[in-house]
Every structure is written in C-alpha cells, then in structure tokens.
N, C-alpha and C. Protein backbone atom coordinates (compact mmCIF):
# COMPACT_ATOMS: atom_id res chain seq x y z
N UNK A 1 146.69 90.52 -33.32
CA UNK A 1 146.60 91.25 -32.08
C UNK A 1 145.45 92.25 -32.12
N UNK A 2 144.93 92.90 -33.25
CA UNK A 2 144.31 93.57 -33.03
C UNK A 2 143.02 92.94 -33.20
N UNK A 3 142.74 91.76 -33.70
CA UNK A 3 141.11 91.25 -33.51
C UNK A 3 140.78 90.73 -32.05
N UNK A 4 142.16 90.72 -31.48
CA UNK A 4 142.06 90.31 -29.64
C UNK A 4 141.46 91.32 -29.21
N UNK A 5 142.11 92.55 -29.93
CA UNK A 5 141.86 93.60 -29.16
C UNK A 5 140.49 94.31 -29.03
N UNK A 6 140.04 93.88 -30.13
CA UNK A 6 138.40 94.30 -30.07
C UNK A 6 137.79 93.16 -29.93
N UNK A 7 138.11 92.28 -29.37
CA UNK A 7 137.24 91.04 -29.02
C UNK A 7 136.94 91.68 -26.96
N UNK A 8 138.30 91.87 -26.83
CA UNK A 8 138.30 92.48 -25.57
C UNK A 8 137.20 93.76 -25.09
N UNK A 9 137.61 94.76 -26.11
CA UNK A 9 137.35 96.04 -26.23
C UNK A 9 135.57 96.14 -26.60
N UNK A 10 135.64 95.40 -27.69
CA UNK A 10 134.38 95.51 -28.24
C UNK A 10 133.06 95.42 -27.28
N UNK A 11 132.77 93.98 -27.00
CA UNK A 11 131.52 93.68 -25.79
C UNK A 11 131.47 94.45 -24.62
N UNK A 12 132.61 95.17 -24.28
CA UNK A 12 132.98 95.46 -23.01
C UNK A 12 132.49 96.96 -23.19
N UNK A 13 132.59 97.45 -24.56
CA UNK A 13 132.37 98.93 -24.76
C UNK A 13 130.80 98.97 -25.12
N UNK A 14 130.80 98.01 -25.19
CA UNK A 14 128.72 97.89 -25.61
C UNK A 14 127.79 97.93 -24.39
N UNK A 15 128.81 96.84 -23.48
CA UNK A 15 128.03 96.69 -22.54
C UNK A 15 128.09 97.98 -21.15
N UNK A 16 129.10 98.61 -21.67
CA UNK A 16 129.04 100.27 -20.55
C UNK A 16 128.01 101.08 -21.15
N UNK A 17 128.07 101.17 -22.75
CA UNK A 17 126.99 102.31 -23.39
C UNK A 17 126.03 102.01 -22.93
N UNK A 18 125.26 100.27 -23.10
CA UNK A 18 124.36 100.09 -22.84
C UNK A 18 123.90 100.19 -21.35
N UNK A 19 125.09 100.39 -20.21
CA UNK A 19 124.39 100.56 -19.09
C UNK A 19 124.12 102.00 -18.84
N UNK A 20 125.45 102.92 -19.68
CA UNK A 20 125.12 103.66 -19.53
C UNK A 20 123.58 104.55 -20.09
N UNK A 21 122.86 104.17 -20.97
CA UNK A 21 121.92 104.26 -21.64
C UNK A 21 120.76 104.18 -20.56
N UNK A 22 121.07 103.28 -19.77
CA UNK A 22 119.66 102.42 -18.94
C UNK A 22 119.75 103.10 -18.01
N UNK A 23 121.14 103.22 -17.34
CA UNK A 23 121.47 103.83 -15.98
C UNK A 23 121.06 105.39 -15.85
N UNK A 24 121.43 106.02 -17.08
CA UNK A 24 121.61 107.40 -17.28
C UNK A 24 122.55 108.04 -15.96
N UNK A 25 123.46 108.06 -15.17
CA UNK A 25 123.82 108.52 -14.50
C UNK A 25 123.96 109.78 -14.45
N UNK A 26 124.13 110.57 -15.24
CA UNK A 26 124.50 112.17 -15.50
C UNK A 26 123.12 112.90 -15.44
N UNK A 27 122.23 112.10 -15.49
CA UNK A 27 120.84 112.89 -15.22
C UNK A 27 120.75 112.62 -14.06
N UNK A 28 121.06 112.61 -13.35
CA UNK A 28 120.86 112.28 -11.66
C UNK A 28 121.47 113.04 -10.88
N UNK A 29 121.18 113.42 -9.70
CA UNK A 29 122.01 114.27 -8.76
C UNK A 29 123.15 114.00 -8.86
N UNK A 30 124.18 114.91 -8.05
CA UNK A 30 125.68 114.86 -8.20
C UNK A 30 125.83 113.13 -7.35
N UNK A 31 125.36 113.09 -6.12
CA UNK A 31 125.40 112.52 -5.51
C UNK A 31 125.09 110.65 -5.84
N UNK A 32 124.47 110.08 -6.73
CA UNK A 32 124.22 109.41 -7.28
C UNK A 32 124.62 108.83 -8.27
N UNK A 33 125.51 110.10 -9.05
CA UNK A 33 125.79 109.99 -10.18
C UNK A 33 127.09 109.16 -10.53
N UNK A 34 127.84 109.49 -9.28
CA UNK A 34 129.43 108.51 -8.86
C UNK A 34 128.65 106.51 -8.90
N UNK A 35 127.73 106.60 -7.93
CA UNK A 35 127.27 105.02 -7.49
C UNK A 35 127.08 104.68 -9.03
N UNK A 36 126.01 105.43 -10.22
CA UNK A 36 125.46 104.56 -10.76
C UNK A 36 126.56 104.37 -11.81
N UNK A 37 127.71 105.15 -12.26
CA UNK A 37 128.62 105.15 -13.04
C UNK A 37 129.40 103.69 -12.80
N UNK A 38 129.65 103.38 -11.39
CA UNK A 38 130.40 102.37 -10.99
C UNK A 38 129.60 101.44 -11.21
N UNK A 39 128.38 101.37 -11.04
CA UNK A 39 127.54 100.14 -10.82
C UNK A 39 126.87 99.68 -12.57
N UNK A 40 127.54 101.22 -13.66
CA UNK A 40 127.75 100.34 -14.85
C UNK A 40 128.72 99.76 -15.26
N UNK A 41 129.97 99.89 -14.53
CA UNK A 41 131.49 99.76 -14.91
C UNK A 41 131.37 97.93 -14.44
N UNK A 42 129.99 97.43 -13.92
CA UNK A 42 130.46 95.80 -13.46
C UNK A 42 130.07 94.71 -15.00
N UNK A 43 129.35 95.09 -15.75
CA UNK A 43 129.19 94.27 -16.73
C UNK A 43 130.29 94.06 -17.64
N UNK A 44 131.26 95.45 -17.93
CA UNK A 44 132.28 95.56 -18.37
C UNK A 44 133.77 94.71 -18.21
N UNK A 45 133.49 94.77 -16.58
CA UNK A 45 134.51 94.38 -15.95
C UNK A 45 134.54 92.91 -15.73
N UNK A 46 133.36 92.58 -15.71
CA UNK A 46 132.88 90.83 -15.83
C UNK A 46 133.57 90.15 -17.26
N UNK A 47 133.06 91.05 -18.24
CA UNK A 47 133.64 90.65 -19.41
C UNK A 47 134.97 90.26 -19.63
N UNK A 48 136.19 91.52 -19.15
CA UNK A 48 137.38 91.30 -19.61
C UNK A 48 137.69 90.13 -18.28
N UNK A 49 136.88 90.34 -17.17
CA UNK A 49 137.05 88.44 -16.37
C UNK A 49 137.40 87.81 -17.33
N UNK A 50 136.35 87.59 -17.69
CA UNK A 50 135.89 86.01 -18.14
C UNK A 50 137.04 85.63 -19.48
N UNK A 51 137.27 86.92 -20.55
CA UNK A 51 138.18 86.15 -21.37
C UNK A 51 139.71 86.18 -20.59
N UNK A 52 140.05 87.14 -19.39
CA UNK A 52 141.14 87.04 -18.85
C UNK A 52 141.52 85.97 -18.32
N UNK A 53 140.24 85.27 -17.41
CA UNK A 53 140.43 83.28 -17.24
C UNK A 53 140.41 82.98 -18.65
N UNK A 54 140.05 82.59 -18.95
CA UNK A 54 139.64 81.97 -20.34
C UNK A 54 141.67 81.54 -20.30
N UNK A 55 142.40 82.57 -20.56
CA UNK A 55 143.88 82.84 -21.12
C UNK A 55 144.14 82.40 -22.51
N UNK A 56 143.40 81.45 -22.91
CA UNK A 56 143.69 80.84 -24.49
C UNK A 56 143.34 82.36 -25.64
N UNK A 57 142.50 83.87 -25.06
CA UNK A 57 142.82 84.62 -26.02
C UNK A 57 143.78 85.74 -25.88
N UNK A 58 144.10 85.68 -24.94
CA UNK A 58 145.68 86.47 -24.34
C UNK A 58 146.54 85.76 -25.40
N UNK A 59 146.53 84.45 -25.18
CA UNK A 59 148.13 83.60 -25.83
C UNK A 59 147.81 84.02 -27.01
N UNK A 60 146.93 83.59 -27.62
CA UNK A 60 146.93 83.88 -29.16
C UNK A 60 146.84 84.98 -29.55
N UNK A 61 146.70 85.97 -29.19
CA UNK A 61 147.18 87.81 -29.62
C UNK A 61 148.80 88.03 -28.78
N UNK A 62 148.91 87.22 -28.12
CA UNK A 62 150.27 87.47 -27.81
C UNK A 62 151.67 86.27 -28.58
N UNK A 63 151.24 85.88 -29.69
CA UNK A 63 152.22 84.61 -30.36
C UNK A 63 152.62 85.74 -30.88
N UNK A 64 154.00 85.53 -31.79
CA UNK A 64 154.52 86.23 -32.54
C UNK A 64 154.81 85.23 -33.71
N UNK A 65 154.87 84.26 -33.56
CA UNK A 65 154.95 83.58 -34.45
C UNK A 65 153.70 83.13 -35.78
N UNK A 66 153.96 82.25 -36.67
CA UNK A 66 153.38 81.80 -38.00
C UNK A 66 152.57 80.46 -37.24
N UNK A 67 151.50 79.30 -37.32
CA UNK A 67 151.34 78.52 -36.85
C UNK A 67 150.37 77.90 -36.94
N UNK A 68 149.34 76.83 -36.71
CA UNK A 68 148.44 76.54 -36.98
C UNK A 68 147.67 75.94 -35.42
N UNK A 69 146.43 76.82 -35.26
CA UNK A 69 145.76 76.38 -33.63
C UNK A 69 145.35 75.04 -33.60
N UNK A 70 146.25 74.57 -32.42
CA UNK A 70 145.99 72.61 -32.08
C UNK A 70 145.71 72.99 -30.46
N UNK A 71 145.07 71.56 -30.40
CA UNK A 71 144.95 71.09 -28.86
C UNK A 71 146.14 70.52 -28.44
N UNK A 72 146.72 70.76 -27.70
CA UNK A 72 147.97 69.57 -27.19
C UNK A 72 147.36 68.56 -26.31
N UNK A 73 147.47 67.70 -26.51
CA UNK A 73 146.63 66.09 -25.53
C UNK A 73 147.64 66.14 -24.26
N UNK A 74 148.77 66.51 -24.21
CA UNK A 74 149.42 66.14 -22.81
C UNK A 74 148.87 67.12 -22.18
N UNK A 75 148.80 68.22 -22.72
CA UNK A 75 148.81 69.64 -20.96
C UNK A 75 147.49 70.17 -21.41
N UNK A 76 146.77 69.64 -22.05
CA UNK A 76 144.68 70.45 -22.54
C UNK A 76 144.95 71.52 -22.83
N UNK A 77 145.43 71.87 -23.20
CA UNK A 77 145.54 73.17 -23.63
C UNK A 77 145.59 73.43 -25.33
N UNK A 78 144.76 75.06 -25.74
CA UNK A 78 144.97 75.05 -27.14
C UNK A 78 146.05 76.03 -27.08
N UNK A 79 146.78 75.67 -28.53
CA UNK A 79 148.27 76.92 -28.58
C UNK A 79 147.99 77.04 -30.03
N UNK A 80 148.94 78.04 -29.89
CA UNK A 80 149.34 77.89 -31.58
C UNK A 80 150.53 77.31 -31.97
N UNK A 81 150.71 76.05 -32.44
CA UNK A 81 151.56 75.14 -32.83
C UNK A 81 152.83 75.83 -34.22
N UNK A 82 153.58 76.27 -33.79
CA UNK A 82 154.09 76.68 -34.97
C UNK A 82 154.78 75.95 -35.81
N UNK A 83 154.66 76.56 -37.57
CA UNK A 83 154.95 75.82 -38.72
C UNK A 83 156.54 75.75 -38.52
N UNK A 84 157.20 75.00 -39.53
CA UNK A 84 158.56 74.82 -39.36
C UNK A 84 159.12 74.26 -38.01
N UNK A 85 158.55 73.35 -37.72
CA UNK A 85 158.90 72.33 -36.38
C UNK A 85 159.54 71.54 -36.80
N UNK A 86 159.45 71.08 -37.83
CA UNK A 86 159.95 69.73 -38.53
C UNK A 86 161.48 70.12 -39.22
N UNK A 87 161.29 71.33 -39.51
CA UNK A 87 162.74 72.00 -40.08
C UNK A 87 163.96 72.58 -38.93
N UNK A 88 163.51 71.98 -37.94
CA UNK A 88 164.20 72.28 -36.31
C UNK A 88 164.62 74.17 -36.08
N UNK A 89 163.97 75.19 -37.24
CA UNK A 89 164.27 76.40 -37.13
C UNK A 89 163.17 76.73 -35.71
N UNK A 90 162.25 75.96 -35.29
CA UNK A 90 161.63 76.10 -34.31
C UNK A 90 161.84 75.37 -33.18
N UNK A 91 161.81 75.62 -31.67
CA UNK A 91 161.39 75.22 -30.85
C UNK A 91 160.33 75.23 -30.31
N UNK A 92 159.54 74.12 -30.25
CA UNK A 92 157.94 73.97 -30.24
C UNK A 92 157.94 73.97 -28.61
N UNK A 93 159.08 73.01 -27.68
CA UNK A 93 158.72 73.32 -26.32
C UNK A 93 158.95 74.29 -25.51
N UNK A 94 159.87 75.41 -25.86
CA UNK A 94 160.51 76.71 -25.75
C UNK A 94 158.61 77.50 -25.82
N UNK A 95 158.60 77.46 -26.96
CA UNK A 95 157.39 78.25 -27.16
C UNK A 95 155.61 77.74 -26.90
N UNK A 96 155.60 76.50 -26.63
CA UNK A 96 154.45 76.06 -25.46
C UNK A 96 154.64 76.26 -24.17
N UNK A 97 155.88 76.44 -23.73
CA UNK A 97 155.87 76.75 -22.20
C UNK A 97 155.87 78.56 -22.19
N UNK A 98 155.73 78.98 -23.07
CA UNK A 98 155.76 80.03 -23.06
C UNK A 98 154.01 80.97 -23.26
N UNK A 99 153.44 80.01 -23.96
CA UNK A 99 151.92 79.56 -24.04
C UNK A 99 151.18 79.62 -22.63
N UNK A 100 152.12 78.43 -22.36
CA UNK A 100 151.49 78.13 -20.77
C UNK A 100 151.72 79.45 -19.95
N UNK A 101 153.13 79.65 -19.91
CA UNK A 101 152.98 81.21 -19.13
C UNK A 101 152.53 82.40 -19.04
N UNK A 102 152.14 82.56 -20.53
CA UNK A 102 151.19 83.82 -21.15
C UNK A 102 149.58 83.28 -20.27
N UNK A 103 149.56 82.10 -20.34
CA UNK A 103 147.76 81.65 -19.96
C UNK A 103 147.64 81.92 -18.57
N UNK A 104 148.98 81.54 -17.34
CA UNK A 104 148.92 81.70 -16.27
C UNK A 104 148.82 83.31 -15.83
N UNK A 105 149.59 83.76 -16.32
CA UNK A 105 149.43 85.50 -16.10
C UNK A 105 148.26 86.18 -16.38
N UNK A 106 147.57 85.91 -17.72
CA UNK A 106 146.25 86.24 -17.90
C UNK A 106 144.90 85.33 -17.08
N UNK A 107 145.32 84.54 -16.61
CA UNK A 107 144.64 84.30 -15.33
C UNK A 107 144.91 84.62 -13.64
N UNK A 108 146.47 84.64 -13.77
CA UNK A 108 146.29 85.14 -12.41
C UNK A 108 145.86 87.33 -12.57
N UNK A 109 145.92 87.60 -13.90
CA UNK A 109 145.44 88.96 -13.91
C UNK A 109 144.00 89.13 -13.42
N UNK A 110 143.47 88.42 -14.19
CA UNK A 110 141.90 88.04 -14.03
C UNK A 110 141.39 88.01 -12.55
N UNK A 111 142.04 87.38 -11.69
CA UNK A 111 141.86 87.42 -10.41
C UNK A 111 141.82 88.67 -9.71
N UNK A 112 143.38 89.01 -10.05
CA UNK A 112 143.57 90.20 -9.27
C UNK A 112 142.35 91.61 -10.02
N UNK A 113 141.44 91.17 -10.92
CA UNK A 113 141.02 92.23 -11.42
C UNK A 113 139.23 91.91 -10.75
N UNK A 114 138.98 90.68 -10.47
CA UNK A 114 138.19 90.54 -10.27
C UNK A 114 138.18 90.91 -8.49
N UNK A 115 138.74 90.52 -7.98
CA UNK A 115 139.62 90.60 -6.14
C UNK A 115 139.53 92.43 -6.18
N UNK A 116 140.05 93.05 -7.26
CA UNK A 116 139.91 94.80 -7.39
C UNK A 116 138.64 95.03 -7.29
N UNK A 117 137.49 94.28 -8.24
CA UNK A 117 136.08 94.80 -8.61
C UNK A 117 135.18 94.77 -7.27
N UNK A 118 135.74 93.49 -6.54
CA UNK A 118 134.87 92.81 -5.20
C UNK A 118 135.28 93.69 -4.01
N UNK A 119 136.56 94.22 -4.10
CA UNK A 119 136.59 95.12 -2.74
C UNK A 119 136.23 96.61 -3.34
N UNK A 120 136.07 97.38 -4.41
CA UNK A 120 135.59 98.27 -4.79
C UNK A 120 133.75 98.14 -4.68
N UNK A 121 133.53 97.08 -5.26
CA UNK A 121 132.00 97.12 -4.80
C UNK A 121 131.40 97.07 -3.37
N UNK A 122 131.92 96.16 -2.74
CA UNK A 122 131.44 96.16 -0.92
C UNK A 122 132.18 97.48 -0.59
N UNK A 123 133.22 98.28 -0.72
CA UNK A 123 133.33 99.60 -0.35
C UNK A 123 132.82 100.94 -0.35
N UNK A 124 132.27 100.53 -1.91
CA UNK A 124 131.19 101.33 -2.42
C UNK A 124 129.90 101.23 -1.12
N UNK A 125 129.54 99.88 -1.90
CA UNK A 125 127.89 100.16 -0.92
C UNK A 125 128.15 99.81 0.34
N UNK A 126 129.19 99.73 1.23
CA UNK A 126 129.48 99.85 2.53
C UNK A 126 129.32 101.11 2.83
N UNK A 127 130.29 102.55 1.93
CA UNK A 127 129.58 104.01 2.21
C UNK A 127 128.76 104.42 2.02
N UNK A 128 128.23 103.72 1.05
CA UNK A 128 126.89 104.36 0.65
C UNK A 128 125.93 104.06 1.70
N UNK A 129 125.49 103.18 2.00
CA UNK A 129 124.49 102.45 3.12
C UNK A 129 125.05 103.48 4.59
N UNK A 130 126.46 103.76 4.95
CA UNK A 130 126.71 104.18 6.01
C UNK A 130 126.16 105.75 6.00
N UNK A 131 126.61 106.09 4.93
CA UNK A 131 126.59 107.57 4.70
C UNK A 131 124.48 107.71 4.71
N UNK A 132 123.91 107.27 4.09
CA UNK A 132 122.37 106.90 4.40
C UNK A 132 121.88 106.95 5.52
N UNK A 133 122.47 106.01 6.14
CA UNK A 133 122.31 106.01 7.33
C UNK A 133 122.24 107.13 8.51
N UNK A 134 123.85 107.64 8.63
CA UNK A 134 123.93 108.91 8.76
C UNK A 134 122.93 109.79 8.49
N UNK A 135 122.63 110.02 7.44
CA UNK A 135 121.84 111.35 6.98
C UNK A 135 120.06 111.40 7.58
N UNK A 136 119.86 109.80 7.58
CA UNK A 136 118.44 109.71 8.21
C UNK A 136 118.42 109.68 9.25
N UNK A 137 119.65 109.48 10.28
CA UNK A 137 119.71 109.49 12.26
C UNK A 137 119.80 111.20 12.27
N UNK A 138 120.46 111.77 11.17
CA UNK A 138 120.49 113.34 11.07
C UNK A 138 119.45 113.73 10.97
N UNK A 139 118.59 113.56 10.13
CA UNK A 139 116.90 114.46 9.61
C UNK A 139 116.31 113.78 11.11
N UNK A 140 116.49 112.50 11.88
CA UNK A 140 115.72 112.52 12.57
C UNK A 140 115.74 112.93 14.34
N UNK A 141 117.43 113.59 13.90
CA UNK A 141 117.60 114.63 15.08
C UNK A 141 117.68 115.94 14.94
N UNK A 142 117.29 116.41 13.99
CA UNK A 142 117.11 117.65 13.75
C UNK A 142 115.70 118.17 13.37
N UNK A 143 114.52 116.76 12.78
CA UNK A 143 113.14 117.06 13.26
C UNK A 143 112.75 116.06 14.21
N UNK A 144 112.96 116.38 15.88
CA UNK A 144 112.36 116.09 16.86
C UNK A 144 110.49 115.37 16.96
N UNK A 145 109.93 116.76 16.37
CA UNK A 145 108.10 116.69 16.22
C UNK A 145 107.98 115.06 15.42
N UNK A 146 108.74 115.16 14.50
CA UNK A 146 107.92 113.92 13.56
C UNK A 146 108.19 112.62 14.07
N UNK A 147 109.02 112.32 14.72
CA UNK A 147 110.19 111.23 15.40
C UNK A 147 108.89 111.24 16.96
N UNK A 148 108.37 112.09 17.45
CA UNK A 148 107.54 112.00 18.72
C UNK A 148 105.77 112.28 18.12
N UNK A 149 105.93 112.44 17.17
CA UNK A 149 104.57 112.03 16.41
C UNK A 149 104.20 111.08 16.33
N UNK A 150 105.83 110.12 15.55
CA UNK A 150 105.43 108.59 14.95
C UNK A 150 105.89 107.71 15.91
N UNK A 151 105.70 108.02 17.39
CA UNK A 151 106.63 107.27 18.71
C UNK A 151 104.77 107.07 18.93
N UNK A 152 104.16 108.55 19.34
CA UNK A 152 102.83 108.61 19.80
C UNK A 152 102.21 107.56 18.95
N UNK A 153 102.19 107.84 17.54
CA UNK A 153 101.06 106.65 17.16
C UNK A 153 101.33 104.94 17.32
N UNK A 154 102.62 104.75 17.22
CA UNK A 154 102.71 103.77 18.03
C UNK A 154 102.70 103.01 18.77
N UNK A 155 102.97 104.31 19.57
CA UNK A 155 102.65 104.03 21.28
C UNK A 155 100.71 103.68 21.55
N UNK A 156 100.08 104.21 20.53
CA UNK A 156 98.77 104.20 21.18
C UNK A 156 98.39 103.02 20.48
N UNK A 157 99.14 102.63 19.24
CA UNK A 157 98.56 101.36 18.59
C UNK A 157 98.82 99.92 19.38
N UNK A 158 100.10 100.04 20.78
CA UNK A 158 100.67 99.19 21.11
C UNK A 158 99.37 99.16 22.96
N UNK A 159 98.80 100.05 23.32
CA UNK A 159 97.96 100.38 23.97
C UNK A 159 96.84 99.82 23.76
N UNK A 160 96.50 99.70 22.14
CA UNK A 160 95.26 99.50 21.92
C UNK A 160 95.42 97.83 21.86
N UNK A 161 96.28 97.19 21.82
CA UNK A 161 96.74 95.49 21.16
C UNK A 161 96.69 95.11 23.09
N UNK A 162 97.60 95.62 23.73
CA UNK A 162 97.03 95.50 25.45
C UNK A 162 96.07 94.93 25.86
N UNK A 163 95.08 96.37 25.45
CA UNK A 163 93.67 96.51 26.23
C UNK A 163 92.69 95.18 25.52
N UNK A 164 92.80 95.07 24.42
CA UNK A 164 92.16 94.07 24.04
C UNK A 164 92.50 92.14 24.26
C-alpha cells in the first residue's frame, strides 16, 4: 500500500513543484496569484486521472491478501490471484469480484474527479474573462478623452478609405 501510495503521491507532487517553480504564483499580484495556483493544480490532477482509470493500481494497494499478479483471460483484467486456491482456504471468485469492484470505483472516482477539474476550470476562466471584461468597459467609462480620441482616429481613417 504504501508504494501505491507514492506512485500516486509522488509524480503528482513533482509535477505541482514543478509548476509551481515555472508559474511562480506568489510573486504575482494578489489577484493572479489564485488563477495561476489553480492553473498549476491541472497537471497534478491529470495524473491521479489517469492512474484512477487505469483501476488495476487502486486494486493492488487495496488486496489484503498473499498472491501472485495474473491476467484473467475471461474478464481482461489483471488481479492478484491469491496463493492457497488449491487448498480451498481461499475463495478466488469472492475475491476477483471484489477486484472488479475496487477497479469500478476507482474509475467511476476518476470521473467524478475529472467532471470536478472541468467545471472548476471553465468557472475559473468564465470569471476571470468576465471580471476583465468588466474592469476594461470600467477604465473605459471612467476615461471618456481616450475612448473619443481612439473613436476620432478612426473615424478619420474610415473617411480617408471613402474619399479614395
């Protein structure tokens, strides 16, 4: 369980330092500093995706049992086959369907984590872009002159395309 756990942990913690490294967020205005934090939190979050589909390393940090890793040919799937099958102290189909259910949960997690990341990101830069927005219809009603400056040169460049 615990080499799952830094299989999980590990890439996932490299790949935040390293954005955080690139990103630097904390050197940046207050204002900025929220977007770029989140916008390192996606490499991370891709990661524990991908082994959360995966599910074959969920099951195997989650066996409790002794066993040796096989493919099963009926259902494709790899498990861990446990020893003492032959000594009937095991139930091998008790504990492959139990395989299977550990794999389904760590995939339907995966979803719901990825379905979390996708409406957190379009929410993100949905405010962000709005709030932008905002602030530049603001600067450009509160400086009038520059907004009828850059109307005038327009206006005379669209005068001059006319006449010719």
């Amino acid at each position: 369980m615990v080499l799952i756990s830094f299989i999980f942990l590990g890439p996932a913690l490299l790949a935040l330092s390293m954005m955080m490294f690139i990103q630097r967020p904390c050197r940046r205005s207050s204002s900025h500093c929220a977007g770029l934090f989140l916008f390192s939190l996606i490499p991370p979050s891709l990661w524990m995706f991908l082994l959360l589909f995966e599910g074959e390393y969920v099951a195997c940090g989650m066996t409790h049992w002794e066993g040796d890793y096989v493919l099963d040919e009926e259902l494709q799937i790899k498990w861990c086959k446990p020893n003492g099958v032959r000594d009937g102290k095991v139930n091998a189909t008790e504990l492959r369907d139990l395989t299977e259910n550990i794999i389904f949960y760590s995939r339907f997690s995966s979803l719901v984590l990825l379905t979390f990341l996708a409406v957190v990101v379009i929410a993100s830069v949905s405010c962000w872009d709005c709030r932008t927005a905002c602030l530049e219809h603001q600067e450009k009603r509160d400086n009038p002159a520059i907004q009828l400056s850059e109307s005038s040169i327009y206006g005379s460049e669209v005068k001059l395309q006319q006449s010719v």
